[in-house]
C-alpha atoms as a PDB file:
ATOM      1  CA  UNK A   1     100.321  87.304  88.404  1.00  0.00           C
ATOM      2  CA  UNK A   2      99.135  83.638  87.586  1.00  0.00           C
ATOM      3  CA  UNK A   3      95.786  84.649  85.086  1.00  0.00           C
ATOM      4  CA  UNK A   4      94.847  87.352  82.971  1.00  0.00           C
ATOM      5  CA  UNK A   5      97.582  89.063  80.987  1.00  0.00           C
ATOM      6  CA  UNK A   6      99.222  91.453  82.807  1.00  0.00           C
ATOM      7  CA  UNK A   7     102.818  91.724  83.680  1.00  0.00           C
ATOM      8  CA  UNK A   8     104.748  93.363  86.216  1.00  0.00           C
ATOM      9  CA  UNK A   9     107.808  94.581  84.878  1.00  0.00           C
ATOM     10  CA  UNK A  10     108.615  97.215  88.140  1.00  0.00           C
ATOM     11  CA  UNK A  11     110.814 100.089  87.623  1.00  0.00           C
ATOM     12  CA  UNK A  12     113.966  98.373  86.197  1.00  0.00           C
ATOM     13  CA  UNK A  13     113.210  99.884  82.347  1.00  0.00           C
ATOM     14  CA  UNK A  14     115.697  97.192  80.947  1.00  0.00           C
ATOM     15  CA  UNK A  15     113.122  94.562  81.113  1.00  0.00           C
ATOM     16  CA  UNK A  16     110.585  96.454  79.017  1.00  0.00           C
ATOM     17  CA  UNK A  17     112.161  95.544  75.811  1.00  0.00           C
ATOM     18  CA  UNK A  18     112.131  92.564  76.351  1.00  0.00           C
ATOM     19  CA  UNK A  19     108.879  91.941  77.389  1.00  0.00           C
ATOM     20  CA  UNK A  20     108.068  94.293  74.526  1.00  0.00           C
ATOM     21  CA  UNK A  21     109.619  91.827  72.076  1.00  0.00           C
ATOM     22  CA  UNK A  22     107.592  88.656  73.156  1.00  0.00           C
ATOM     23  CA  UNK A  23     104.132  90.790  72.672  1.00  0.00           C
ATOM     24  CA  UNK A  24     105.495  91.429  68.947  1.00  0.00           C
ATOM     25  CA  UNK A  25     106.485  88.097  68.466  1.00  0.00           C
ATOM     26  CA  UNK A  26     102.918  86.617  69.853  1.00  0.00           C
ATOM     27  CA  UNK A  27     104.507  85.260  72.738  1.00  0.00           C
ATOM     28  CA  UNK A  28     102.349  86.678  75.432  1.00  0.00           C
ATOM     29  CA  UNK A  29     100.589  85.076  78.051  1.00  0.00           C
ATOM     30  CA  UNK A  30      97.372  83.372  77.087  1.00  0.00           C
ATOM     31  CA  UNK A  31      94.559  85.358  78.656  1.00  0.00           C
ATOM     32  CA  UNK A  32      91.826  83.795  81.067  1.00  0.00           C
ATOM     33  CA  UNK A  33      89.027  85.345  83.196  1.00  0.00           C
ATOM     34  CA  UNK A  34      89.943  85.393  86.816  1.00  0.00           C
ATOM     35  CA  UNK A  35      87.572  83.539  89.401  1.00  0.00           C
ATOM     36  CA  UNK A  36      85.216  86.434  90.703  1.00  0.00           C
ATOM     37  CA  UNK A  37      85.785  88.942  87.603  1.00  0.00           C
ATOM     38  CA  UNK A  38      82.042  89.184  87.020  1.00  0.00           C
ATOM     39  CA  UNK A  39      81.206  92.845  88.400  1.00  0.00           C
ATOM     40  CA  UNK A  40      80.088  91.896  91.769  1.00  0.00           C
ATOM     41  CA  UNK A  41      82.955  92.896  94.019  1.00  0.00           C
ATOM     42  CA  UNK A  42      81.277  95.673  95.155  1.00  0.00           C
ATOM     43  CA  UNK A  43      77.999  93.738  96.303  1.00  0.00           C
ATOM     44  CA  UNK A  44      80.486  91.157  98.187  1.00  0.00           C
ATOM     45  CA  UNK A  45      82.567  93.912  99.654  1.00  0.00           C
ATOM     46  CA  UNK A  46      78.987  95.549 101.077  1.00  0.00           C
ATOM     47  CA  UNK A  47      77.806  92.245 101.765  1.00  0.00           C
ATOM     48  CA  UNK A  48      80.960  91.103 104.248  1.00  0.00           C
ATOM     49  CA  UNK A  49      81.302  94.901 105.548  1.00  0.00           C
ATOM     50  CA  UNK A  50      77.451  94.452 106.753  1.00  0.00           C
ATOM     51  CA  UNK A  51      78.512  90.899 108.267  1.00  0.00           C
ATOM     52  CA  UNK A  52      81.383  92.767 110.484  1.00  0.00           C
ATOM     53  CA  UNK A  53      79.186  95.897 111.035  1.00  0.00           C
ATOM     54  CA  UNK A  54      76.558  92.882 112.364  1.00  0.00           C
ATOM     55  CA  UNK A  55      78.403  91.147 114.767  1.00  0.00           C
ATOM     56  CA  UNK A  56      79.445  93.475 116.880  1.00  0.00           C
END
């Protein structure tokens, strides 16, 4: 994940120290709004669903 500030850390539990230890120390990723994050994903799902529903 390039933007927001989430982080994968899978199922290995030895990185979650670790990645608990940077959040302590302030070292966390900066956090920015992804393109699109504005609460219309379901109007552009509906509206591209109605576009394949359309041409067919």
């Amino acid at each position: 994940m390039t933007i927001g500030t989430d982080e994968l850390i899978g199922t290995d539990l030895r990185k979650l120290p670790p990645a608990l230890e940077r959040v302590m120390a302030g070292q966390w990723k900066k956090g920015a709004i992804p393109p699109k994050w504005d609460g219309n994903a379901a109007e552009r799902i509906v509206g591209h669903l109605e576009t394949l529903l359309v041409s067919e």
